[in-house]
N, C-alpha and C. Protein backbone atom coordinates (compact mmCIF):
# COMPACT_ATOMS: atom_id res chain seq x y z
N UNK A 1 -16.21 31.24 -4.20
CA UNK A 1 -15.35 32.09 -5.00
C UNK A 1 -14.58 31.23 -6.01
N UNK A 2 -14.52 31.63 -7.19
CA UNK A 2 -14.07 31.17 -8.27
C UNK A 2 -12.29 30.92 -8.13
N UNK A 3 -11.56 30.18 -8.20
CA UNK A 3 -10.17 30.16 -8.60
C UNK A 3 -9.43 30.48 -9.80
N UNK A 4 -8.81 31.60 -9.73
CA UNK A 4 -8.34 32.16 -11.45
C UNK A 4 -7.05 30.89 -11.79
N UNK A 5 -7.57 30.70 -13.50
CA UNK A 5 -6.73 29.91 -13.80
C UNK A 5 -5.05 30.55 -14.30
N UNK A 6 -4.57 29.12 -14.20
CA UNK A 6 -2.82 29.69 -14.48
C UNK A 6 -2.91 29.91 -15.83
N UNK A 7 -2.08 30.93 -16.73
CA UNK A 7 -1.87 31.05 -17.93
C UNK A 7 -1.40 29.70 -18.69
N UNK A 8 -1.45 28.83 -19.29
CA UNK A 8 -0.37 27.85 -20.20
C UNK A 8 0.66 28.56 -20.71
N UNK A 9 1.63 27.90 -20.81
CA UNK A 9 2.36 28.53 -21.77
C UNK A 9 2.74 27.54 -22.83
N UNK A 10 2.81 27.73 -23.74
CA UNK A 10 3.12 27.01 -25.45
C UNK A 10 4.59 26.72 -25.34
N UNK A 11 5.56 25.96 -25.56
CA UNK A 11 6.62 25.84 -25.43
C UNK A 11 6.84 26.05 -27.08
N UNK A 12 5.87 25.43 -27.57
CA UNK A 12 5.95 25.58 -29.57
C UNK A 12 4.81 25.90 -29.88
N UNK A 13 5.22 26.42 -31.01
CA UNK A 13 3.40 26.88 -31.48
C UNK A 13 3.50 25.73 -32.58
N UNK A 14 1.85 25.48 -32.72
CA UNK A 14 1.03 24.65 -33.10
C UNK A 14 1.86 23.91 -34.72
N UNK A 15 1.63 25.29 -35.38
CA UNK A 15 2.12 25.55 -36.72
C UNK A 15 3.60 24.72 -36.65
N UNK A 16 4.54 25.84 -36.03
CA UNK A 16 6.31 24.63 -36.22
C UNK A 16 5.92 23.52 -35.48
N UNK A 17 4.94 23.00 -35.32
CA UNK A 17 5.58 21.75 -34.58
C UNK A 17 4.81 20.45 -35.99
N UNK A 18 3.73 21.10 -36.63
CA UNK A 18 2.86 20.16 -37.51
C UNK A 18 4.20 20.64 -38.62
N UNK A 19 4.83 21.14 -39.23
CA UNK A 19 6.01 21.56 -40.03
C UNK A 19 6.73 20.70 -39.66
N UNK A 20 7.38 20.60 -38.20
CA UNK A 20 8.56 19.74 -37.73
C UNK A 20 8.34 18.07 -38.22
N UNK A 21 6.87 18.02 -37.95
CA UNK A 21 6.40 16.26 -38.23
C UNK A 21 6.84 16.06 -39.79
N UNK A 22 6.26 16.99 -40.70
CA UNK A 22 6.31 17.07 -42.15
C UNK A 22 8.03 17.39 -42.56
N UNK A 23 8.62 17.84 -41.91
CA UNK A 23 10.47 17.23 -42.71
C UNK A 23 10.70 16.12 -42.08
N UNK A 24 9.70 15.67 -41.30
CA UNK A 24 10.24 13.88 -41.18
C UNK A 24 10.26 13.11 -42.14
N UNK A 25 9.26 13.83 -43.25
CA UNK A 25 9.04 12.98 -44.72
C UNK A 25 10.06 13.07 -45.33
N UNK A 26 10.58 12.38 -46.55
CA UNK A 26 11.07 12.39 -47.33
C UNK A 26 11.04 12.96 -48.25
N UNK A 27 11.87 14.26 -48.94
CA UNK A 27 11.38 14.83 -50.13
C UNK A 27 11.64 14.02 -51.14
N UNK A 28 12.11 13.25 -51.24
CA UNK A 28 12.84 12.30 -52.28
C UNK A 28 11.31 11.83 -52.59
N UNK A 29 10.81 10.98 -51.45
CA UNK A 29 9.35 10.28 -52.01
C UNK A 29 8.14 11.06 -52.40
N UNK A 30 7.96 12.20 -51.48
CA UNK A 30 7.34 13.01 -52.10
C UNK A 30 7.42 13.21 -53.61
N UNK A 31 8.39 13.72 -53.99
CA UNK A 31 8.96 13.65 -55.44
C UNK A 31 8.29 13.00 -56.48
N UNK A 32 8.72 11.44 -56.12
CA UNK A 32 8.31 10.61 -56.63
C UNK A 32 6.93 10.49 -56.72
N UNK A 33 6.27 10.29 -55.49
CA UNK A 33 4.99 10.03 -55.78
C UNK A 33 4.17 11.57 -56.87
N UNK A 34 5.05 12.44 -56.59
CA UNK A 34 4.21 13.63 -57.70
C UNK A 34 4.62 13.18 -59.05
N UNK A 35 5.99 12.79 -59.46
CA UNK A 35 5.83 12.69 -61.00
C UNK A 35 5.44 11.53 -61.16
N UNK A 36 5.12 10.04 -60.06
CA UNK A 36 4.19 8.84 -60.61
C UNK A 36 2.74 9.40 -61.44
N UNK A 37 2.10 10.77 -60.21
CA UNK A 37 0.91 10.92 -60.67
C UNK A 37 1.13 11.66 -61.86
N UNK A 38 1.88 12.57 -62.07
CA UNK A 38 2.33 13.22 -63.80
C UNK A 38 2.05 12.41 -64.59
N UNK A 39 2.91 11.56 -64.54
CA UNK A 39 2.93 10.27 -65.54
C UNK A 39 1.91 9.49 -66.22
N UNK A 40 0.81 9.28 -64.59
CA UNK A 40 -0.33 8.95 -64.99
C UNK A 40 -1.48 9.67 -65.60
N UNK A 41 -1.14 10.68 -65.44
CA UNK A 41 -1.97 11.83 -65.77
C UNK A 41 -2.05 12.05 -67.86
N UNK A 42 -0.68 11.97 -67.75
CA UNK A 42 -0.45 12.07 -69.46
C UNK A 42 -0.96 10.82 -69.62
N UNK A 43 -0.95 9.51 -69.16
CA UNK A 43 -1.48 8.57 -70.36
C UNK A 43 -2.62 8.60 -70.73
N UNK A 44 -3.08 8.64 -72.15
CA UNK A 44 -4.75 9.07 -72.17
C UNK A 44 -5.33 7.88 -72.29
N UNK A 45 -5.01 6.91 -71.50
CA UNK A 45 -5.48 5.52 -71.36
C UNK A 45 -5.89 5.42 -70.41
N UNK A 46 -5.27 6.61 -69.21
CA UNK A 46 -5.94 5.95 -67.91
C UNK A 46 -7.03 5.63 -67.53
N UNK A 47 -7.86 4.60 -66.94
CA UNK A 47 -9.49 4.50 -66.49
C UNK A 47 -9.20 5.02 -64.91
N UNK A 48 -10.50 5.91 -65.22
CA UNK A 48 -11.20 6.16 -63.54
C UNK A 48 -12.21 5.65 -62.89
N UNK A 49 -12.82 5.99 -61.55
CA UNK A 49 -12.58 4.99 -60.74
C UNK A 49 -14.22 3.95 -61.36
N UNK A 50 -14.68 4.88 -62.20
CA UNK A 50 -16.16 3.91 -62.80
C UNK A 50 -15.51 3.21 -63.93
N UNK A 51 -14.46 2.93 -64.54
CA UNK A 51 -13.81 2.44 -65.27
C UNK A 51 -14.74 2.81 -66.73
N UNK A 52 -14.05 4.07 -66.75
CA UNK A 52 -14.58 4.76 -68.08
C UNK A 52 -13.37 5.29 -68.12
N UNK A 53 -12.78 5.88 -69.56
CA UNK A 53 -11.65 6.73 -70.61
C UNK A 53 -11.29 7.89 -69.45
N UNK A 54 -10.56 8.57 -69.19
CA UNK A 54 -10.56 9.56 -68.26
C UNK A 54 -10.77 10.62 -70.14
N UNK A 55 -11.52 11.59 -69.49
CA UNK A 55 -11.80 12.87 -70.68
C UNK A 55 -10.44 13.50 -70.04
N UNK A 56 -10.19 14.25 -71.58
CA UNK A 56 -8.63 14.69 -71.69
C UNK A 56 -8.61 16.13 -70.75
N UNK A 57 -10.13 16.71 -70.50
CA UNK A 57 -10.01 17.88 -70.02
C UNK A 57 -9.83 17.39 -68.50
N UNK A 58 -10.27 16.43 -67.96
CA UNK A 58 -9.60 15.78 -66.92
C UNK A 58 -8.35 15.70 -66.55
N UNK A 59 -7.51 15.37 -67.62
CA UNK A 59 -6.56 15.11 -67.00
C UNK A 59 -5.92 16.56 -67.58
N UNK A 60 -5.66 17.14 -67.96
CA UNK A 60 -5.37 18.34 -68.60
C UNK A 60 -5.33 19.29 -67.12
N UNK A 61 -6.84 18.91 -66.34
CA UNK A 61 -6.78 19.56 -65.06
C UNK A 61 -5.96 19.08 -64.09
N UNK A 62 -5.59 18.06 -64.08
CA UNK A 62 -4.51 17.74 -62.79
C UNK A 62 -3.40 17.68 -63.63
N UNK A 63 -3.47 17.77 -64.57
CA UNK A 63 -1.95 17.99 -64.90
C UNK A 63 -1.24 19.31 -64.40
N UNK A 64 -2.88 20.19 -64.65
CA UNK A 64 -1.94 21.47 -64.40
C UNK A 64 -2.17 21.83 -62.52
N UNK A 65 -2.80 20.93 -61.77
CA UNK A 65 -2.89 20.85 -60.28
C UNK A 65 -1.08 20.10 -59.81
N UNK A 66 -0.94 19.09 -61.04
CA UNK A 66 0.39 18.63 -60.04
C UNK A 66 1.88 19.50 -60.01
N UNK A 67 1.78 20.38 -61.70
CA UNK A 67 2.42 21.10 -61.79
C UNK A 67 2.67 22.61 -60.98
N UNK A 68 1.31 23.08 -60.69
CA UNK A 68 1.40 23.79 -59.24
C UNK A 68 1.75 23.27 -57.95
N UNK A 69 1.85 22.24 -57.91
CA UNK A 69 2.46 21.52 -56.79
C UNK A 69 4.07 21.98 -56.86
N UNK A 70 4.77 21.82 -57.72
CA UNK A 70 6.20 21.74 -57.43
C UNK A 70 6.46 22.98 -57.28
């Protein structure tokens, strides 16, 4: 005969507790590291990672990815 198992119980759910880890960060650096990549994004000098010109529609696209970020 089979033994029925005990229910668990969750003391936290999954979700607030991966949230709780993430205000351990810093919004300050967060911050920062988003308008470093802004920054880099406008220079139309930047090289990528084959070290070619980044095309402007490139960066045009994460420009407007970092700006949905904030």
């Amino acid at each position: 005969m089979q033994r029925l198992l005990k229910p668990i119980k969750i003391s936290q759910p999954v979700l607030q507790r991966m949230e709780s880890a993430r205000s351990d960060c810093s919004t300050d650096e967060d911050l920062s590291f988003i308008e470093t990549l802004r920054a880099d994004a406008q220079n139309p000098m930047i090289k990528n990672f084959s070290q070619e010109d980044s095309l402007a529609d490139d960066t045009k696209d994460l420009e407007e990815f970092l700006n949905s970020l904030d």
